[in-house]
Protein backbone atom coordinates (compact mmCIF):
# COMPACT_ATOMS: atom_id res chain seq x y z
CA UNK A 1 30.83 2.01 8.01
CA UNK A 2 30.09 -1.56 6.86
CA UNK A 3 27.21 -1.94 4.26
CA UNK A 4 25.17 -4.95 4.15
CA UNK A 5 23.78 -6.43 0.99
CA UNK A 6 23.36 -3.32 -1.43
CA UNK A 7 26.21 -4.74 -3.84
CA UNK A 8 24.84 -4.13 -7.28
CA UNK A 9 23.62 -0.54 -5.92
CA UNK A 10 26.98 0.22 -4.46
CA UNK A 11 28.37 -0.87 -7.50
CA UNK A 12 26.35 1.49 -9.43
CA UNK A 13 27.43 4.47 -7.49
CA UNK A 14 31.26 3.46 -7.83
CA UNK A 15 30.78 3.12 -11.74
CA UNK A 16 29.26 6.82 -11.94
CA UNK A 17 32.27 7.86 -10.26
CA UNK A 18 34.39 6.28 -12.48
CA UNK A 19 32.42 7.49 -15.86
CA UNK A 20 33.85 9.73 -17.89
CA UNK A 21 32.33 13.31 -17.66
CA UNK A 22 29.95 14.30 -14.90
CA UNK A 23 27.14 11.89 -14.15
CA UNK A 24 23.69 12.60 -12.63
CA UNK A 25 22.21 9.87 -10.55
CA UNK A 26 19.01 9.36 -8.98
CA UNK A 27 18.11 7.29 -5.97
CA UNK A 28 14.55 7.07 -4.59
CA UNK A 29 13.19 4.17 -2.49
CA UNK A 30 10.55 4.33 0.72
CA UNK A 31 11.75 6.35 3.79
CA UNK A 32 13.27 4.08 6.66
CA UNK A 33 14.98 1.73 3.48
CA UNK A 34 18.30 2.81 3.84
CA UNK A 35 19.33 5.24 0.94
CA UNK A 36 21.13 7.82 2.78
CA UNK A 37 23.07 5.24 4.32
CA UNK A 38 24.11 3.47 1.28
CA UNK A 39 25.05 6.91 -0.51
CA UNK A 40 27.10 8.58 2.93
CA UNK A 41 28.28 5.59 3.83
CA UNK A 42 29.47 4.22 -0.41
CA UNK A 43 30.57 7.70 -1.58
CA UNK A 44 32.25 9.34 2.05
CA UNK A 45 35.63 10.52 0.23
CA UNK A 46 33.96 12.04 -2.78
CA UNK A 47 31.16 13.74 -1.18
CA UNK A 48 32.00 18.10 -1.27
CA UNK A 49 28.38 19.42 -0.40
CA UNK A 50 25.25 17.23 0.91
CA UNK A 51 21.98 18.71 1.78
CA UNK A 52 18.88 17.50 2.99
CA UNK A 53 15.31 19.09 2.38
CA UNK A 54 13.42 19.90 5.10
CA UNK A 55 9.80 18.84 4.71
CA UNK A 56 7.39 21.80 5.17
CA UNK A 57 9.99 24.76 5.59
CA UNK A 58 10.02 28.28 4.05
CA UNK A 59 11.98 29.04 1.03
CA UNK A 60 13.87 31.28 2.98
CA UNK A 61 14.73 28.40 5.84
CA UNK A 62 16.00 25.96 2.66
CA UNK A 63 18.12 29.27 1.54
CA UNK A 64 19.90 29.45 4.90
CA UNK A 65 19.96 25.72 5.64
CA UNK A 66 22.01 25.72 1.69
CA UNK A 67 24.11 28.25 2.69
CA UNK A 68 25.13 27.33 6.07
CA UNK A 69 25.91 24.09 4.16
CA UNK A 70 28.20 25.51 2.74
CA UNK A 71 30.04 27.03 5.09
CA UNK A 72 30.32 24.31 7.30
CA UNK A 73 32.42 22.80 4.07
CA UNK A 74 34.51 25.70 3.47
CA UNK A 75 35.56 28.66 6.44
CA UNK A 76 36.01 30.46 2.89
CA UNK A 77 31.98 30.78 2.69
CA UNK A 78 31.45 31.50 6.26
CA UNK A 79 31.00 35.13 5.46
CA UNK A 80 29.00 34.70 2.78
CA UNK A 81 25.47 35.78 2.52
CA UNK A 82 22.50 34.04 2.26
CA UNK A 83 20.96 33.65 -0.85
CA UNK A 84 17.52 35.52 -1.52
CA UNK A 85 16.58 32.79 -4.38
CA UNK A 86 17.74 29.46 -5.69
CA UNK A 87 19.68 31.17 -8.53
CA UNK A 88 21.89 32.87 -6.44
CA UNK A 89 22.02 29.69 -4.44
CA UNK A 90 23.56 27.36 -7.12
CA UNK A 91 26.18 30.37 -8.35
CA UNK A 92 27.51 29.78 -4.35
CA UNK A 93 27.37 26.24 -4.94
CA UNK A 94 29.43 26.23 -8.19
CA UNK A 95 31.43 29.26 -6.91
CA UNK A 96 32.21 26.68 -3.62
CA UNK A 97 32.60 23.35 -6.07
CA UNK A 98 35.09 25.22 -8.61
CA UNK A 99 37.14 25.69 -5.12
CA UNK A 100 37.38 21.98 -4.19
CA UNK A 101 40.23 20.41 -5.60
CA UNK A 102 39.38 16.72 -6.24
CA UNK A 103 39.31 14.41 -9.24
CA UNK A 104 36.04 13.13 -8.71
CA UNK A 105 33.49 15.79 -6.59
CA UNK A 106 29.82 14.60 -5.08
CA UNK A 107 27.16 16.68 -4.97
CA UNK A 108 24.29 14.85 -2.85
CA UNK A 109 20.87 16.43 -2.75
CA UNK A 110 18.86 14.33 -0.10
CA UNK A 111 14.68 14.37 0.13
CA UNK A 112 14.83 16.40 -2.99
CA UNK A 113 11.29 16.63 -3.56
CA UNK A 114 11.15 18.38 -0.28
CA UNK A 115 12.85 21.33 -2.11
CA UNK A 116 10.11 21.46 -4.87
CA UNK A 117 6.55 22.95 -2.50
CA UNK A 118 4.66 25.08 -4.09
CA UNK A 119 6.08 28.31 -5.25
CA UNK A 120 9.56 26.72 -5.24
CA UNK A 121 11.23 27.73 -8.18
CA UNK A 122 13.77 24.61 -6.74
CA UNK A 123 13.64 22.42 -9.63
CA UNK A 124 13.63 24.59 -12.69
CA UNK A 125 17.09 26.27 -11.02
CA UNK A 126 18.25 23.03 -10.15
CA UNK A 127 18.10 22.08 -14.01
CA UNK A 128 20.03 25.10 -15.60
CA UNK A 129 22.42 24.23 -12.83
CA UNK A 130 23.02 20.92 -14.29
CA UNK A 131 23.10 21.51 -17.73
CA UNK A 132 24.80 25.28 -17.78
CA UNK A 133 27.65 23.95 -15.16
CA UNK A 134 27.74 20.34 -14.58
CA UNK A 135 26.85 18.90 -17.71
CA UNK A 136 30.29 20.61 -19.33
CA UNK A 137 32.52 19.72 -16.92
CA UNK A 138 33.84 15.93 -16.40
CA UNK A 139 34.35 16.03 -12.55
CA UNK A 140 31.13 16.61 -11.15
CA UNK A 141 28.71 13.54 -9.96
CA UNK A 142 25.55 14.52 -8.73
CA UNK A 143 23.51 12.81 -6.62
CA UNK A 144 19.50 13.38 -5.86
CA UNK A 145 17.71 11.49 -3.50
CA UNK A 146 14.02 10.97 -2.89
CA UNK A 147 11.76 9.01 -0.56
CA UNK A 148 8.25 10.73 -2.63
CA UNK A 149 9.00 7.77 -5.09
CA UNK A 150 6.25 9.20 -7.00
CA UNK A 151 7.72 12.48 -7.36
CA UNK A 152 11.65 11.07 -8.57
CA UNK A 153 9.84 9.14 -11.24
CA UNK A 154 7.96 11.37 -12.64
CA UNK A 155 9.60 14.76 -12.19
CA UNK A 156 13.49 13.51 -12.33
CA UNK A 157 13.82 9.98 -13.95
CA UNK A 158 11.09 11.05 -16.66
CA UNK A 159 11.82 14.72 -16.47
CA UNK A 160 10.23 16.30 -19.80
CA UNK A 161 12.27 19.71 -19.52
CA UNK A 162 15.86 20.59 -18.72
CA UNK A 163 16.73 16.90 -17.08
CA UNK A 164 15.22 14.98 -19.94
CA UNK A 165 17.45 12.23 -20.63
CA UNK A 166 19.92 13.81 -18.55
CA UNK A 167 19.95 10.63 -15.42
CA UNK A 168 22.80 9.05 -16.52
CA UNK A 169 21.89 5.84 -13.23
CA UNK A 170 18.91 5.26 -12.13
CA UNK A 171 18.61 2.98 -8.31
CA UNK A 172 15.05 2.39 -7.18
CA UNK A 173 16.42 0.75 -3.40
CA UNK A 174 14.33 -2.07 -2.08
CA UNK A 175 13.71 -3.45 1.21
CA UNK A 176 16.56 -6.52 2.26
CA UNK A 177 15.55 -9.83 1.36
CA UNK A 178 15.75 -12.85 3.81
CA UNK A 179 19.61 -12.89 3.15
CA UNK A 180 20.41 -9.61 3.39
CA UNK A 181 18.14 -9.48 6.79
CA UNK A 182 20.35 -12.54 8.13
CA UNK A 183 23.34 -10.78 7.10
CA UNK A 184 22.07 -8.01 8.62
CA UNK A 185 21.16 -9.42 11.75
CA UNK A 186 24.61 -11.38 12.18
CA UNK A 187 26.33 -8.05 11.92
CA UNK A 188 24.40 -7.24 14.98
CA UNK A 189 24.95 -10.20 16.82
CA UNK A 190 21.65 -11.53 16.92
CA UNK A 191 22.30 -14.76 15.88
CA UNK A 192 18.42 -16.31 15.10
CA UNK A 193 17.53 -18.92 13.39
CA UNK A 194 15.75 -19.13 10.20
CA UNK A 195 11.99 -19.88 11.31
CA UNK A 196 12.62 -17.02 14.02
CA UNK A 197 13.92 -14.48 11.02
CA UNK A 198 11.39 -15.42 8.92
CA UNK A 199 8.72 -14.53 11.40
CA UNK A 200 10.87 -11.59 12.07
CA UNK A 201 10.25 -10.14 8.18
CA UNK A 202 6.36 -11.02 8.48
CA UNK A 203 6.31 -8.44 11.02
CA UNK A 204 9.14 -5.53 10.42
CA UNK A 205 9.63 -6.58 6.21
CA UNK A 206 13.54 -5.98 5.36
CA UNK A 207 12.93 -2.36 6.49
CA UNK A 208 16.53 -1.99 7.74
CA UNK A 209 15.51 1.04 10.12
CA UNK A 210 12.94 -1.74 11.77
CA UNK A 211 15.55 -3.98 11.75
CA UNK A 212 17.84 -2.29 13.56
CA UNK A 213 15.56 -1.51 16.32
CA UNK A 214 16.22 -5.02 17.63
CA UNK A 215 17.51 -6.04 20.73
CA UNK A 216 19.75 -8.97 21.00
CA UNK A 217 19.44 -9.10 24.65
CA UNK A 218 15.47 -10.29 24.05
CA UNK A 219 13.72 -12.91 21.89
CA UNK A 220 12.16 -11.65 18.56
CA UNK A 221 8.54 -12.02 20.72
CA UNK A 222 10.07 -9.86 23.57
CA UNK A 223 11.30 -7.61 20.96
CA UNK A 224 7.95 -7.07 18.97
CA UNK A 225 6.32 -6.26 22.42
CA UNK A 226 8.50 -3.64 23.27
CA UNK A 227 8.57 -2.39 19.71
CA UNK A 228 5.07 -2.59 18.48
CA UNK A 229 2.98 -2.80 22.21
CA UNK A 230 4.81 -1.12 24.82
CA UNK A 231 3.73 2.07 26.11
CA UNK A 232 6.40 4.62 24.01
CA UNK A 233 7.17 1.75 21.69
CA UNK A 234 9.40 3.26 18.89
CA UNK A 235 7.05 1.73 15.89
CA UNK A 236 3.95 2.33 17.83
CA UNK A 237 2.52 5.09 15.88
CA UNK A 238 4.64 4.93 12.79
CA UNK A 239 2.35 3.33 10.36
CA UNK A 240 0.79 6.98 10.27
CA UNK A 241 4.02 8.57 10.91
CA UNK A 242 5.34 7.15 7.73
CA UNK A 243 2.43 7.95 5.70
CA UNK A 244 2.55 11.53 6.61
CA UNK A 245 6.00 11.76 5.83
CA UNK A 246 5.84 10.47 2.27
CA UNK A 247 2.67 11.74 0.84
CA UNK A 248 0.65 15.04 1.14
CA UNK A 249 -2.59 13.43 1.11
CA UNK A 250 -1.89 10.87 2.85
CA UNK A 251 -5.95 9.46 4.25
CA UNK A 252 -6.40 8.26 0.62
CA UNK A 253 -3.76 6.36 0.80
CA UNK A 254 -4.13 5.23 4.71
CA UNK A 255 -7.60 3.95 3.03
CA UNK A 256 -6.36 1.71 0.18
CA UNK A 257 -3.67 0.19 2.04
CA UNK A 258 -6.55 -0.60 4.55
CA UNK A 259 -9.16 -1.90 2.16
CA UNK A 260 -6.22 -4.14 0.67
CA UNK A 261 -5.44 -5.77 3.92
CA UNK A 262 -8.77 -6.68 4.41
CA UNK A 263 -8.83 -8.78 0.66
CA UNK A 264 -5.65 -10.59 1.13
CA UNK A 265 -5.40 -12.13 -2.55
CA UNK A 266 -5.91 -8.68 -3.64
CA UNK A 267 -8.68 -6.56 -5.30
CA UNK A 268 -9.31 -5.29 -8.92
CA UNK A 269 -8.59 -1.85 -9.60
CA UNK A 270 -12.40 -1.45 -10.06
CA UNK A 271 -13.09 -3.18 -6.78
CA UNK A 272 -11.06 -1.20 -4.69
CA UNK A 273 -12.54 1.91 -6.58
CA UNK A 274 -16.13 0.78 -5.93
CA UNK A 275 -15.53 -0.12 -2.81
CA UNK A 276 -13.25 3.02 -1.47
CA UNK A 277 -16.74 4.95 -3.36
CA UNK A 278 -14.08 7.82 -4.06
CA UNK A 279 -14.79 7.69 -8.09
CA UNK A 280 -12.28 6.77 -10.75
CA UNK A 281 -10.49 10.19 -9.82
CA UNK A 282 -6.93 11.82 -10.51
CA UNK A 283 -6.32 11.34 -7.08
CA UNK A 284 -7.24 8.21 -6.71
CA UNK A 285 -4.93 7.37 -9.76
CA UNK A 286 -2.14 9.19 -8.57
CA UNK A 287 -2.04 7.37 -4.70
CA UNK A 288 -2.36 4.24 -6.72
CA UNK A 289 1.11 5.02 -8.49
CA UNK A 290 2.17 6.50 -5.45
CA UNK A 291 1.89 3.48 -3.01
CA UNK A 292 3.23 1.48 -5.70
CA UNK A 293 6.37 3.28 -6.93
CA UNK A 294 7.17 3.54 -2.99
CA UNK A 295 6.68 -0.29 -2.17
CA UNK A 296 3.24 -0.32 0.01
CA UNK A 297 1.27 -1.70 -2.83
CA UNK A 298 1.87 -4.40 -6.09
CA UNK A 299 0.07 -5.12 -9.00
CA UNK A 300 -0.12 -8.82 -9.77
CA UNK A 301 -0.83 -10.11 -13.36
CA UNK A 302 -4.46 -12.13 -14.11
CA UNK A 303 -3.24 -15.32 -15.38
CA UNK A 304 -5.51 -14.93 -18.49
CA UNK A 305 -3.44 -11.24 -19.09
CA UNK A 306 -6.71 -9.42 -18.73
CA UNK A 307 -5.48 -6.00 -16.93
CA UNK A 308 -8.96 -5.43 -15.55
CA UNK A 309 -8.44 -8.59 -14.38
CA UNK A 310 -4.85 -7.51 -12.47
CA UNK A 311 -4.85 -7.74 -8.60
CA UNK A 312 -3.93 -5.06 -6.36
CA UNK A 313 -2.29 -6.75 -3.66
CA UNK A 314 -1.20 -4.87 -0.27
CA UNK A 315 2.95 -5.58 -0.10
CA UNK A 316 4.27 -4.27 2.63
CA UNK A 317 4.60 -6.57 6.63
CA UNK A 318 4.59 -4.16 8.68
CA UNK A 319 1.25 -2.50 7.28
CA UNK A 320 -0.27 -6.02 7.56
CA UNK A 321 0.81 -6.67 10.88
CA UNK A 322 0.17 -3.20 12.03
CA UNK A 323 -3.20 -3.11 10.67
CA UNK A 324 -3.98 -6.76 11.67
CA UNK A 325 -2.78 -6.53 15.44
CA UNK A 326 -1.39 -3.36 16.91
CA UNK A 327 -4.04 -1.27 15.80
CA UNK A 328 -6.51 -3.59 17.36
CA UNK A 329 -4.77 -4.04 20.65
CA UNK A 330 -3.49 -0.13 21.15
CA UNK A 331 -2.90 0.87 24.87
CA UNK A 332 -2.89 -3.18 26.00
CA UNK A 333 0.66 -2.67 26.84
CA UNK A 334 3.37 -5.01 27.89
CA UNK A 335 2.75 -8.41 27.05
CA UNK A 336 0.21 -8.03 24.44
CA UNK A 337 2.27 -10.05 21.92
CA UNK A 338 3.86 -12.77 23.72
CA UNK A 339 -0.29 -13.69 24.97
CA UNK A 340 -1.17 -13.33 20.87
CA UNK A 341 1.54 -15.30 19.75
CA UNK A 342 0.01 -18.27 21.40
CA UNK A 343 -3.46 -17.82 20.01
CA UNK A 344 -5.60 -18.94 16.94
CA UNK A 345 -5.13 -16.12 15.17
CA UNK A 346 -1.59 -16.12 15.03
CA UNK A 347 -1.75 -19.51 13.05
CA UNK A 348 -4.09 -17.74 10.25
CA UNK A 349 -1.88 -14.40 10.11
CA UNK A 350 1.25 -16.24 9.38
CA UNK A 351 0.08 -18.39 6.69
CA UNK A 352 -0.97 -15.13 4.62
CA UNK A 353 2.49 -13.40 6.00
CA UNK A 354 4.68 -16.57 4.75
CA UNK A 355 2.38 -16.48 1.62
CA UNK A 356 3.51 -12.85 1.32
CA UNK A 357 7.41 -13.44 1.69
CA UNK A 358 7.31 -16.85 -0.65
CA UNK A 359 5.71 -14.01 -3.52
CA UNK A 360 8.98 -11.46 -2.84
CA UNK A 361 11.41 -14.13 -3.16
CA UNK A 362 10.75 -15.76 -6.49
CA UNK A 363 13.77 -15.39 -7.82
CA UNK A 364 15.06 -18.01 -5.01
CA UNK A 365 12.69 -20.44 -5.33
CA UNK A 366 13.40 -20.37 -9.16
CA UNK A 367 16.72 -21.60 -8.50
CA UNK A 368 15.64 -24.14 -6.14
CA UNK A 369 13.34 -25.40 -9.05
CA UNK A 370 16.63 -25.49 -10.92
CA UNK A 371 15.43 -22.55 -13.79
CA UNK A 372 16.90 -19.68 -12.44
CA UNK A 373 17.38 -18.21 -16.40
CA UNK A 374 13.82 -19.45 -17.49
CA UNK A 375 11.77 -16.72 -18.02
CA UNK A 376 8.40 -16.73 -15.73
CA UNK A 377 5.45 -14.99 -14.85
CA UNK A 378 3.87 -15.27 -10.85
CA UNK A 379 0.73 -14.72 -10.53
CA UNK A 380 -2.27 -15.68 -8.08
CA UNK A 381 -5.60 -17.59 -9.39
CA UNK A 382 -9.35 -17.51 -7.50
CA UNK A 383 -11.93 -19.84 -9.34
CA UNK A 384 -15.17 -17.75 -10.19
CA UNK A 385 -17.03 -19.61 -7.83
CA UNK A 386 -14.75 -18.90 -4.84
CA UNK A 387 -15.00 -14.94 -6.26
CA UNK A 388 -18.55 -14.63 -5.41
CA UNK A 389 -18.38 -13.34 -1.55
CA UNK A 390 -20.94 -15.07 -0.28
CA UNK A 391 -19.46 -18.38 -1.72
CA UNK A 392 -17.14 -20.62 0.49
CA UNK A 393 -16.66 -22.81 -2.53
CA UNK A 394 -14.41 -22.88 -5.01
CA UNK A 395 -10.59 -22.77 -5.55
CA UNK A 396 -7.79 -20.26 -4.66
CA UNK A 397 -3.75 -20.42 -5.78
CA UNK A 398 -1.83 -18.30 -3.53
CA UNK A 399 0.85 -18.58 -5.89
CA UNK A 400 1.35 -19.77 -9.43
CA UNK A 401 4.28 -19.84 -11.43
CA UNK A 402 3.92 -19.74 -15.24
CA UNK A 403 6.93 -21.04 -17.24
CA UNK A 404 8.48 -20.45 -20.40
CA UNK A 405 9.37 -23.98 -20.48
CA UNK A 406 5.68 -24.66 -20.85
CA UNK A 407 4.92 -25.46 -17.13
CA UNK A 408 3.20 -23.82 -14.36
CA UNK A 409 3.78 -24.63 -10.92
CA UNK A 410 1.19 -23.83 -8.46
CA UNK A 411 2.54 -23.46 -5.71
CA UNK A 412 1.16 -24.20 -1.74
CA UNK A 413 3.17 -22.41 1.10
CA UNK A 414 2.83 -23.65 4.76
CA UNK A 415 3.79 -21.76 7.60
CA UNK A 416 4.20 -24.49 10.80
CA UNK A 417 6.20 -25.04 13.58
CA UNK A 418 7.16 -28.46 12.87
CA UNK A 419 7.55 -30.63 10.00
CA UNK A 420 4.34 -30.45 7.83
CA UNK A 421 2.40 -34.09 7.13
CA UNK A 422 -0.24 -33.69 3.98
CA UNK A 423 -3.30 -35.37 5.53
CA UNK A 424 -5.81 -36.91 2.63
CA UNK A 425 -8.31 -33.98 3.32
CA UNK A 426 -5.44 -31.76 2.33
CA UNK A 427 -4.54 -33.83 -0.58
CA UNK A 428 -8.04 -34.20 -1.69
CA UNK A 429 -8.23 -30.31 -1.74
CA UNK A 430 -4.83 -29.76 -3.95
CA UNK A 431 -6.22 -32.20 -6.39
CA UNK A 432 -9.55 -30.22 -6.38
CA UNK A 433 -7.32 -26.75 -6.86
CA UNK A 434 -5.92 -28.25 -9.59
CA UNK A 435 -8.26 -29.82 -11.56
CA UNK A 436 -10.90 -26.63 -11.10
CA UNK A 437 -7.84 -24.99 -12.43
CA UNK A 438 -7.31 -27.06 -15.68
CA UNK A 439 -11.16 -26.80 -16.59
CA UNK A 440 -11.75 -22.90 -16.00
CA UNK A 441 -8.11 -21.54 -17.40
CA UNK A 442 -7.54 -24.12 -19.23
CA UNK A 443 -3.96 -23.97 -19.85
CA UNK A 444 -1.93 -25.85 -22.19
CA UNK A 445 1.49 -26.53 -20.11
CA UNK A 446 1.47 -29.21 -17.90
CA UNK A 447 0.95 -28.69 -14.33
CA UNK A 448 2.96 -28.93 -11.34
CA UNK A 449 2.29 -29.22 -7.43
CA UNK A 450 5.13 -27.66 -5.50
CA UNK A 451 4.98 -27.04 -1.94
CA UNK A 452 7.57 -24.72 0.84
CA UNK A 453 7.14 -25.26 4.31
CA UNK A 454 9.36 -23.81 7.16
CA UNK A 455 10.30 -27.14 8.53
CA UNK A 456 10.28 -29.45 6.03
CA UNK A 457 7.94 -31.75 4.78
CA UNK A 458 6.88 -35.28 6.62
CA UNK A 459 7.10 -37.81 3.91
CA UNK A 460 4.09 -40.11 3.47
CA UNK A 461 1.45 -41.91 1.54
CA UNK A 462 -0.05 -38.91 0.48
CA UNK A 463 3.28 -36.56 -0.26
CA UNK A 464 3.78 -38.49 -3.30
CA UNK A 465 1.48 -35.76 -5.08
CA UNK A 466 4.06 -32.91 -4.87
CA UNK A 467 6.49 -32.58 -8.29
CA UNK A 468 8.89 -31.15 -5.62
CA UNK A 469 8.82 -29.69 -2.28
CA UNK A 470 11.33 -27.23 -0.15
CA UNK A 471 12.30 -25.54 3.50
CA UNK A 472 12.13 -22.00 3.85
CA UNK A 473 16.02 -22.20 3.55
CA UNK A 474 15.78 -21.66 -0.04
CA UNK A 475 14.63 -18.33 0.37
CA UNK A 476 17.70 -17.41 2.06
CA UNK A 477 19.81 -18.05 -1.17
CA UNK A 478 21.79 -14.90 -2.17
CA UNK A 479 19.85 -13.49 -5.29
């Protein structure tokens, strides 16, 4: 079936296959972003034996489930019986792989982690396989696959024992981008335009699962009310069905993602620590990496390269939105969006959401700038008078782009249905930004006012202050 986007990961699974000797390659990414699709759908003719983990199950349920596996691949096996441990598993699996005549043979291992519960002796077997069989043949590329991003870091990619510095490719598999989400949605047939696909990924992300839950027979507002509001709505409930799926503890983690989408520019480690009250605990370190090796969370850089300083900042829409709106309204029903998407709040949502998307697609608006090879640094900037809570003065830069070519940009997004006109007020206040800037972080490149709007910008007396300015088309650039 057709792939969108994906090329340099596609790529990467076609160059395995044409390495010499046998390859091991990991894949790990958040659940719903597509990896078993790219690997089924990139490696179909190679693949001998796939497998997916079943989340929860007995040892003896993932024996059977292996060898029925098997058996479905080869009548040969059908007989066969099933293995009482994971040693006698992999001996069928070579026994059944030294049968299968091909040049090239894939061995895919899906939700691996989910093989590994306690008392599994999964992994450890798994590694003697590898290096006793696969590792001295030149035929064999295997493939293990994770959505526990946590646990494929730590456990495969930086594997201390029998798999250490055995990964021959590594793909960590992101979300789609604004192109790939307009590819995507063309191959669908929903043919929107960019200020309706933009608001699109402020709600569902580049989630491709989300994304294909789309209608084209309704408008993107008809779609997020049957989606998100509806009674029976498929994404109703799945901002704790996903959580549950992907980490064992997963109320820690429900609780930063919270806490962080109530601080939009983000919250120190030691903030979010202090204010979660759960102590500077293992746990608490460990859901940290967690929701940030699978996507939910992102660590931005202080300007002044304090890491105390660093932001956490939640990174994931549909959290956001979810939190923000369906959570609020649950049980409204039919029509709940289409009466918020005319209301105040919408107008203060989006600007944070556009904010959001602007941060993910830096790369794009580094080639609008013209420096797509210059090496930068984004980062977001509070004054220390706007840090104090109960102060509503002060600055804040949503977004700020530090140069190696010795200037920073800082940049203003605008979210708005029509072309955006800087009033004076407005003008007044960039100037005020950036000269509160220049005397607290006193930085010695020269500044730079760059603005991105969805509709353009309304030239007047008072646009003159902008070094340059851009429509949200620029984000759709192919990175």
């Amino acid at each position: 079936m057709k792939i969108i986007g994906r090329e340099k990961e596609q790529e990467k699974l076609r160059q395995a296959l044409g390495k010499e000797g046998s390859q091991l390659v990991a894949v790990y990414g958040r659940r719903r972003v597509g990896k078993t699709y790219l690997i089924e759908n990139t490696l179909t003719k190679e693949i001998v034996f796939d497998i997916t983990g079943i989340k929860g199950a007995s040892i003896r349920t993932q024996l059977s489930n292996f060898k029925t596996q098997i058996a479905v691949r080869s009548r040969k096996f059908q007989k066969s019986p099933t293995p009482q441990n994971w040693f006698d598993a992999f001996q069928l699996l070579q026994e059944y792989t030294l049968s299968v005549r091909k040049t090239k043979k894939v061995i895919y291992i899906d939700e691996f982690p989910w093989f590994c519960g306690q008392r599994s002796e999964f992994l450890p077997v798994f590694e003697h396989f590898w290096n006793n069989f696969c590792a001295k043949r030149n035929d064999i590329v295997v493939v293990v696959c994770g959505s526990a991003a946590s646990f494929m870091v730590k456990k495969i990619i930086y594997n201390k024992d029998g798999l250490h510095g055995r990964i021959s490719t590594i793909i960590r598999l992101m979300p789609f981008d604004l192109y790939e989400t307009r590819e995507y949605l063309k191959y669908k047939k929903i043919n929107w335009d960019h200020y309706d696909i933009v608001q699109c990924y402020m709600i569902l992300g580049g989630i491709p699962h989300y994304l294909n839950l789309l209608d084209r027979r309704y408008t993107l507002p008809q779609n997020i009310d049957r989606l998100c509001f509806e009674t029976g709505g498929q994404l109703v409930n799945e901002f704790d069905q996903v959580l549950l799926s992907l980490f064992r503890n997963s109320s820690l983690h429900k609780s930063i993602i919270i806490e962080l989408a109530q601080k939009k520019i983000g919250l120190t480690r030691k903030a979010l620590n202090e204010n979660l009250g759960k102590g500077n605990n293992e746990a608490f370190t460990i859901a940290i990496i967690e929701l940030e090796e699978s996507g939910f969370i992102v660590e931005c850089p202080s300007f002044d390269q304090k890491v105390t300083k660093n932001l956490f900042r939640l990174n994931d829409e549909f959290c956001f939105f979810y939190l923000k709106y369906i959570k609020p309204n649950n049980g409204q029903g039919e029509g709940t969006w289409l009466h918020i998407y005319s209301s105040r709040s919408f107008n203060s949502w989006s600007g944070f959401a556009f904010e959001m998307i602007c941060m993910k697609h830096t790369h794009q608006i580094k080639k609008a700038l013209g420096i797509p090879k210059v090496m930068t640094t984004t980062h977001s900037w509070t004054s220390k008078e706007a840090q104090k809570s109960a102060q509503k003065s002060g600055a804040q830069i949503d977004m700020l782009l530090k140069r190696h070519d010795r200037r920073i940009d800082l940049i203003e997004t605008k979210f708005y249905n029509r072309p955006y006109s800087i009033s004076k007020s407005y003008r007044d206040q960039m100037i005020n930004k950036k000269e509160i800037f220049e005397e607290e972080a006193n930085p010695e490149e020269a500044l730079a006012l760059v603005m991105i709007t969805t509709k353009g910008l309304k030239i007047n007396t008072y646009s003159n202050i902008l070094t340059d300015h851009f429509k949200m088309d620029v984000l759709f650039e192919k990175d």
